[in-house]
Structures are given as C-alpha cells and as structure tokens.
Protein backbone atom coordinates (compact mmCIF):
# COMPACT_ATOMS: atom_id res chain seq x y z
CA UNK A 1 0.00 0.00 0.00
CA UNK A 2 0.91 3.35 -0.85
CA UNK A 3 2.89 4.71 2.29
CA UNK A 4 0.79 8.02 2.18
CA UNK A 5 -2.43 6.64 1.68
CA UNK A 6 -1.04 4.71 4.79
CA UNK A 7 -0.72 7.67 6.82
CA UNK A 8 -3.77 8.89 5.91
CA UNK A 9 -5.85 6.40 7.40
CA UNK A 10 -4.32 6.36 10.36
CA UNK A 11 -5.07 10.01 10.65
CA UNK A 12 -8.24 9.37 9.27
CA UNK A 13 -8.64 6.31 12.04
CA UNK A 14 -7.42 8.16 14.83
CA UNK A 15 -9.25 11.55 14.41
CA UNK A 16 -12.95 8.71 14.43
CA UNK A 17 -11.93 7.64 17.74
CA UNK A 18 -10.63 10.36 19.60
CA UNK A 19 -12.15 13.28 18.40
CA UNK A 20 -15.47 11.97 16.77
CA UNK A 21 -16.04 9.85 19.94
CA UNK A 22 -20.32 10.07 21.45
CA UNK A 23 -20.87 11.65 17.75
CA UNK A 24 -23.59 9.77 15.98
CA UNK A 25 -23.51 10.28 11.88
CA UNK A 26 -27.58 11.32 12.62
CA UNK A 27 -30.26 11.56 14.27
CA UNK A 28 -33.25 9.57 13.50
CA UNK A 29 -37.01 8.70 14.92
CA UNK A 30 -39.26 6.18 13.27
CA UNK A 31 -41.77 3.48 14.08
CA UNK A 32 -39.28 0.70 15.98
CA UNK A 33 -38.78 -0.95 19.19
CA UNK A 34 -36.23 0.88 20.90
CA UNK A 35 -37.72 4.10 23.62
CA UNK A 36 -36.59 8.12 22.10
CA UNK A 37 -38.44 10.24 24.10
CA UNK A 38 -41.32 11.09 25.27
CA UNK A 39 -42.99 14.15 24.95
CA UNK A 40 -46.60 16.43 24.92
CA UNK A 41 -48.87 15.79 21.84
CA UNK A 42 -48.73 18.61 19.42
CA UNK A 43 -51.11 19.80 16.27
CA UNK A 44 -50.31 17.89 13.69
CA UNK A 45 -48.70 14.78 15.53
CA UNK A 46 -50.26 11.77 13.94
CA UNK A 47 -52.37 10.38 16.53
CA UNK A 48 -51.82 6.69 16.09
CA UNK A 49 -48.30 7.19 17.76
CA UNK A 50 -50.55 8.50 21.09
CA UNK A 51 -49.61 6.75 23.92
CA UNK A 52 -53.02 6.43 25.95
CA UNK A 53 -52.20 4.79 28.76
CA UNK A 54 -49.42 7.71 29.88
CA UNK A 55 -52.09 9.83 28.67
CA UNK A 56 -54.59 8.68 31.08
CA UNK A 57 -52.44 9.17 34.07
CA UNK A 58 -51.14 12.47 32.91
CA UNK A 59 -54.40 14.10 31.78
CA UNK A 60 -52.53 15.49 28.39
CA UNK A 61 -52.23 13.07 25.04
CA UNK A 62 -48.71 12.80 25.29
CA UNK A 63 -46.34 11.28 22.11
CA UNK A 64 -44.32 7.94 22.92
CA UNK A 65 -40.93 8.78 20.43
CA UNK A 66 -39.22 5.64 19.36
CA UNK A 67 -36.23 4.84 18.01
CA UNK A 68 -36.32 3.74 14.15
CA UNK A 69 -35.74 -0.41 14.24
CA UNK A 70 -33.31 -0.39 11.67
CA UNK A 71 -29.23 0.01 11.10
CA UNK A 72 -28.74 3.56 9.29
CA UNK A 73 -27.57 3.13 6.38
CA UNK A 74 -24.30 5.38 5.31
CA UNK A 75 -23.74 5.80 2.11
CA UNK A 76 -20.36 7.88 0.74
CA UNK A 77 -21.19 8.38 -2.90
CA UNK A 78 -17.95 10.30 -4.82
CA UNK A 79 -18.27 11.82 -8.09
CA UNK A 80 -14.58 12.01 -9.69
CA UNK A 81 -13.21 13.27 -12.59
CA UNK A 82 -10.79 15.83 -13.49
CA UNK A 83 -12.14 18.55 -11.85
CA UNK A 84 -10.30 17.38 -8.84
CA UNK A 85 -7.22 17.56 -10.50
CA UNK A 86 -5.58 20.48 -9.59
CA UNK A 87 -3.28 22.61 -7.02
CA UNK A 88 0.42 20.49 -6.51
CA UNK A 89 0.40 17.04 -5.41
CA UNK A 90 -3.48 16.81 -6.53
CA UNK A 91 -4.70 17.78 -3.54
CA UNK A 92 -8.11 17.55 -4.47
CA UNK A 93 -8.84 14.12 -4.37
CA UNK A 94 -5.92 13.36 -1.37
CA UNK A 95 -8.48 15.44 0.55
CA UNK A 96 -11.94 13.53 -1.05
CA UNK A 97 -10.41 10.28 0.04
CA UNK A 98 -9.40 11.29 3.34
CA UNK A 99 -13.15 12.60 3.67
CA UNK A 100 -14.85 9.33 2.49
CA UNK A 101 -12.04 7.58 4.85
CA UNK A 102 -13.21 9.33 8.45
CA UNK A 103 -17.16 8.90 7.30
CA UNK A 104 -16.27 5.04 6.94
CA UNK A 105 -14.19 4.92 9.32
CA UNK A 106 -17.16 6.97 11.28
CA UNK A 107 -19.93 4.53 10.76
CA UNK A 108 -18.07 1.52 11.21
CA UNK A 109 -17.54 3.08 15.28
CA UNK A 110 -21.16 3.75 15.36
CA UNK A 111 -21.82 0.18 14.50
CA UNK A 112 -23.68 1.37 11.27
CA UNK A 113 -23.85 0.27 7.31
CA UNK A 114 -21.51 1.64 5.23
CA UNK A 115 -21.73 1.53 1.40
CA UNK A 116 -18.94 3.41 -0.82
CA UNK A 117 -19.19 4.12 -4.26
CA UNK A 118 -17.12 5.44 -6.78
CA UNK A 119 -17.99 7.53 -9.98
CA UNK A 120 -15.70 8.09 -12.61
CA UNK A 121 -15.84 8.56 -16.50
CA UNK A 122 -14.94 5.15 -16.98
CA UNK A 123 -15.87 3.15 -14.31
CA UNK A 124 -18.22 2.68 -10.99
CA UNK A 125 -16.97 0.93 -8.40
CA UNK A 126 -18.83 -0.03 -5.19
CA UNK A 127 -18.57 -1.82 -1.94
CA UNK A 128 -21.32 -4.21 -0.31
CA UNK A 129 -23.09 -2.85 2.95
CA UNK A 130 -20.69 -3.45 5.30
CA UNK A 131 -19.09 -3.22 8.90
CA UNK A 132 -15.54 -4.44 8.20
CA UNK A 133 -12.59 -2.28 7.95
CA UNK A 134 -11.19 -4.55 5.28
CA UNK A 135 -14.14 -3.21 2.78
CA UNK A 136 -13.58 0.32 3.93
CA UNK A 137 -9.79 1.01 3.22
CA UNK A 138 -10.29 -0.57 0.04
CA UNK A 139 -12.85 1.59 -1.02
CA UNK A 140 -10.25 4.43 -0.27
CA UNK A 141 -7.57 3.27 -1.47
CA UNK A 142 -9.62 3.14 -5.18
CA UNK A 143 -10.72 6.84 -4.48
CA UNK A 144 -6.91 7.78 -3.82
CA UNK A 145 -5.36 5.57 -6.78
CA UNK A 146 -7.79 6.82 -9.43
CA UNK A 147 -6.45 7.95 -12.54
CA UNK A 148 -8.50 11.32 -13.28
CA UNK A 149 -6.57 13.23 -15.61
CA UNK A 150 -7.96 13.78 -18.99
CA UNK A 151 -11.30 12.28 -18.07
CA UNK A 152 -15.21 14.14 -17.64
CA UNK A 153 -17.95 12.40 -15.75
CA UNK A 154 -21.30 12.54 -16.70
CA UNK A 155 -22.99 13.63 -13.11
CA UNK A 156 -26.65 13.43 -14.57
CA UNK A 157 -26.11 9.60 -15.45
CA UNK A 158 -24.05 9.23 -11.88
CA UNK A 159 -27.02 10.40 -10.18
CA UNK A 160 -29.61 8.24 -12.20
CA UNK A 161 -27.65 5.16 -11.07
CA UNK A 162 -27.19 6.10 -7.40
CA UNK A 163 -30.76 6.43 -7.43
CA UNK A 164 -31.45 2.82 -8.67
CA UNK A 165 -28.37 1.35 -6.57
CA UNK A 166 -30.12 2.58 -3.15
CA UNK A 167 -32.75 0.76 -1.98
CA UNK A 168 -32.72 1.72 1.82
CA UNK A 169 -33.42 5.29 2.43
CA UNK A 170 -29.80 6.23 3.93
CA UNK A 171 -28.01 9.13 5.41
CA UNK A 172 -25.95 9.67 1.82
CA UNK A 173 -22.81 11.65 1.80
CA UNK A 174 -22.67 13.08 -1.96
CA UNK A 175 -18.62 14.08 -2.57
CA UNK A 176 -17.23 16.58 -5.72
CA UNK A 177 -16.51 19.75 -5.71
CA UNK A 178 -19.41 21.01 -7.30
CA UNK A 179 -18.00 23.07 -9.93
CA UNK A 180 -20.78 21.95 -12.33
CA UNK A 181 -24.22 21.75 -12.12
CA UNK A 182 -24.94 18.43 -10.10
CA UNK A 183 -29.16 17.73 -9.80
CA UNK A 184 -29.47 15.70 -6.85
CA UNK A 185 -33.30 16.37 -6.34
CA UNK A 186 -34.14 12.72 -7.31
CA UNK A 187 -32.06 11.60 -4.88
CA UNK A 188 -33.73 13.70 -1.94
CA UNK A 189 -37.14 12.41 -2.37
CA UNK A 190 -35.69 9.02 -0.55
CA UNK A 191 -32.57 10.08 1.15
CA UNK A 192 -31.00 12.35 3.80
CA UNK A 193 -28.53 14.43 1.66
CA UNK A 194 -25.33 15.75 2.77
CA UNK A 195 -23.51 17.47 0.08
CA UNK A 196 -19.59 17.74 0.94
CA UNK A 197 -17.69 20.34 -1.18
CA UNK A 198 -14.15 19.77 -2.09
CA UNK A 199 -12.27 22.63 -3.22
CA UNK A 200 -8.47 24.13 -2.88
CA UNK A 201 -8.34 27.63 -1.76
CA UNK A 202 -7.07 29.10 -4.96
CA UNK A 203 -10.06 28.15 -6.67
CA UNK A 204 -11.63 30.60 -4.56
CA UNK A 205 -8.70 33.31 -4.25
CA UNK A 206 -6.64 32.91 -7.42
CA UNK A 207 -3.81 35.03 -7.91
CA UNK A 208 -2.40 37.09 -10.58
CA UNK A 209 -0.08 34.69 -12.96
CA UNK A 210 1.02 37.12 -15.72
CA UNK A 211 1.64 35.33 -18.82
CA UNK A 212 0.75 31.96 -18.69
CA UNK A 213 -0.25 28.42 -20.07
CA UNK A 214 -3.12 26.74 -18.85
CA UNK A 215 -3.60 23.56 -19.62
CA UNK A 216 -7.53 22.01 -19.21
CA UNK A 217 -7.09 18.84 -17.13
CA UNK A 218 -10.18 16.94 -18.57
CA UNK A 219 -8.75 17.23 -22.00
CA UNK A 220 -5.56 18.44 -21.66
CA UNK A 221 -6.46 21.47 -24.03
CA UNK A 222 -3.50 24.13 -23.98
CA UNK A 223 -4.45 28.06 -23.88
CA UNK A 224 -1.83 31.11 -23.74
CA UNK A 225 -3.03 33.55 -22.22
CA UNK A 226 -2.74 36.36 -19.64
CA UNK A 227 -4.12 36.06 -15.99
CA UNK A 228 -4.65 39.23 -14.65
CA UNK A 229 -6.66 41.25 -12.70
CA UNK A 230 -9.75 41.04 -15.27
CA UNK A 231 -9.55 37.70 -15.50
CA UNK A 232 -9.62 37.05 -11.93
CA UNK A 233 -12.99 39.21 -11.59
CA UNK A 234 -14.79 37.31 -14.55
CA UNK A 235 -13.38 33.75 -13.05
CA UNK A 236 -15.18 35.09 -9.80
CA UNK A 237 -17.87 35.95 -11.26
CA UNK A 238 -18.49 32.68 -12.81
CA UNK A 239 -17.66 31.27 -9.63
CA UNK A 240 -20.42 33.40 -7.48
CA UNK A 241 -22.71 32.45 -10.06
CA UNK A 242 -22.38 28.76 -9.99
CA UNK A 243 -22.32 28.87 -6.15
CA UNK A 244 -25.82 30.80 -5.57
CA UNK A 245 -27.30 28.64 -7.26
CA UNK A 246 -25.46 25.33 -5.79
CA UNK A 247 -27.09 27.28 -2.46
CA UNK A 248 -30.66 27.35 -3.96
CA UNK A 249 -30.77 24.12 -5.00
CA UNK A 250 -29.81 22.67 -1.93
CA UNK A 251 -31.84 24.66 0.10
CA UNK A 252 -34.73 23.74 -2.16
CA UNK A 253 -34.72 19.88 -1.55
CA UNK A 254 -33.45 20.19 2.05
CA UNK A 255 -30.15 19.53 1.77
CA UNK A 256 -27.42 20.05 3.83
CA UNK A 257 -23.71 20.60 2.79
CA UNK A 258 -20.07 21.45 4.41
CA UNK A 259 -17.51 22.74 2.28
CA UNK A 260 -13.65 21.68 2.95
CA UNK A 261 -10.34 23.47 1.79
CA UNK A 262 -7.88 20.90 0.90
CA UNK A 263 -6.02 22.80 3.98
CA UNK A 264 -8.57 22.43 6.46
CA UNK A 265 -9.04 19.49 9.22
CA UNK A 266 -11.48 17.61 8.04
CA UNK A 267 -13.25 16.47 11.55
CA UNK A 268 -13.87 19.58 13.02
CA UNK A 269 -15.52 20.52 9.60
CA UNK A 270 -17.76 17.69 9.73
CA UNK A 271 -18.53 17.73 13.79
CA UNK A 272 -20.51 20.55 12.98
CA UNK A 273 -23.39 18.09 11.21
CA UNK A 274 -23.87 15.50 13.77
CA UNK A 275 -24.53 17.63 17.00
C-alpha cells in the first residue's frame, strides 16, 4: 500500500476515535422498538403514535418517540473526474479520500452500514453494505489511486444510477466539488442528503499569474493567455454564479452541505453536522 495513503488512514482512524467519539452520523425517529423520548402531543402529531395509557395518568395526550428499528444506512457516494485535478500534489482528491475515509471509518464506530461508491468517466466501483474495515480502506484506497486526468464524468447519469443502486433510504454523503451543475433532487425524495464540497483555496482566491499556459485537465487542451486582474474578476464571477445557485438548490430539496479546503481538518468541519 501506498505509504501516504497509509498515513492517511491512520489520521483518518485516529481523528474517528478520539475526536469523533459520542458523535452519531444522525439523528433519527421512526416506528421501531427501541424508547426516544417522550414528549406532549402537538397539532399535527399523527395520533396513532398516542400513547393512551401515559395519557390517562397524565391528563394530556402525550407522544411515545421511538427509536427507528433499523441500522442507518451510510452511504459515501464520490463523483470524480478531473475537476479534482488540480493545485500540486493533486490535492483535491488526497483530501476527497481522506473525507470518504473518516465517514467510513465513522460509521463503522457507530456500528452502522456503510456503502462506498465510486464515480468516474470510466468506471463505478462499489462496496457491499458493510461493517468491516477490510471493505472500507479498500474503497479508499480506489478513491486515492484513481487515474482522473484527462477524463469528464457525466454527473446526470451518476445520479440516475445512485438512485437505482439505493434501496434503503440512507443518510448519503454526496462528494465533488461542485464546480458543475450536479441535480441531486431525485435523490432527496428518498434520502438524507449531505452534500460535501471539495475545493483548494485558490479556486476561490486565485492570484495574478502574468503570462501563462493553462492547460484544461479533462482534456488536456492548452491556452496562452494572460491572468490578470480582469480575468480574476470574470473567473469570480463565474464562480459566485455557480455557487448561488449550488445554495438554492440545496436549500430547495433540504439539503445540507459542508464545504472543505484541501487545507482544512477535516473532523472539526464535519462535527458541525452531527450535534
């Protein structure tokens, strides 16, 4: 194995069960077996889930909360292609995997599911539902071996198979960096959505390069040009763009997203949606 893939799951491993320790990945209520909470009817409650003898005794309908009487389901779904391919040492996707790593890592702690799957131009690769390490570090080892350079994924046909693939509602963790238009509205009319952004902080505050060849990493298309003030302010303003309505859309179909900086600690990004 790849000495700093190594490393990184033992940063990854360490950071689950030290600092994500009493953290579940969510929250969930549902008709089971096991006792939530119990707490004062309210309008709009559906009344079958009244518990009448406490309400007897009490002289209020009161609501017996229970805990759903299933395993949650994680699912790490990451959309690769070239996109990720940029900044020195392709930082990009070293961060992705180290993401997908601590969520696995995460629900296999929490005694939970955990499905991985992998979207790239050419290929899909997926684990089974599973509980064993094993499954897990192969799953990132694929993200962090992929070869991305030169390729472009189709994310409408991605989504369309996710969608098929998942039969269990499940808590899905949806990885890219969202630099182009993703849909994932079919996809929230089963599942709990959490969209986590990948980018590199010069995406987001380039600088000034002068004279310069860029070089398009999905098909390697060459373009002299100068990067200068005016091009940084129309690249922004592409940027802004593309983000409001990233923003809109999830805020439409309720979901909920973190963004990470390839420089950032990934953990105490992600405590943030579990408390």
């Amino acid at each position: 194995m790849n000495t700093a893939l190594k490393a990184l799951q033992l940063k990854a491993r360490h950071q689950v069960y030290t600092l994500l320790s009493g953290h579940n990945l969510s929250k969930l209520h549902g008709e089971g077996y096991d006792f939530s909470e119990l707490r004062e009817y309210q309008m709009g409650d559906d009344i079958r889930k009244i518990n009448w003898t406490i309400s007897a005794k009490l002289g209020l309908p009161y609501i017996k909360e229970l805990h759903a009487n299933r395993e949650l389901s994680v699912v790490v779904a990451a959309l690769m292609d070239a996109s990720l391919y940029f900044g020195t040492g392709n930082a990009k996707q070293g961060k992705l995997t180290e993401v997908a790593t601590i969520l696995g890592y995460a629900a296999q702690q929490n005694n939970d599911l955990f499905t991985g799957i992998q979207y790239t131009q050419d290929q899909t690769h997926a684990t089974p539902p599973t509980k064993q390490l094993y499954h897990i570090e192969q799953f990132s080892q694929t993200l962090y071996d992929a070869s991305l350079l030169n390729t472009a994924l189709s994310y409408s046909n991605a989504v369309k198979d996710l969608f098929k693939r998942l039969h269990k509602p499940s808590l899905l963790f949806v990885l890219s960096d969202f630099l182009e238009e993703v849909d994932l509205s079919l996809l929230s009319q089963k599942h709990e959505i959490i969209a986590v952004i990948l980018r590199d902080r010069e995406e987001e505050v380039p600088k000034k390069l002068g004279e310069v060849t860029l070089s398009h990493p999905q098909d390697s298309k060459k373009m002299d040009t100068y990067f200068g003030q005016r091009s940084i302010e129309r690249y922004l303003a592409r940027l802004k763009e593309n983000d409001e309505k990233l923003a809109e859309h999830f805020a439409r179909y309720d979901i909920r997203s973190v963004k990470i900086f390839t420089d950032d600690e990934v953990v105490s990004k992600l405590v943030g949606l579990f408390v």
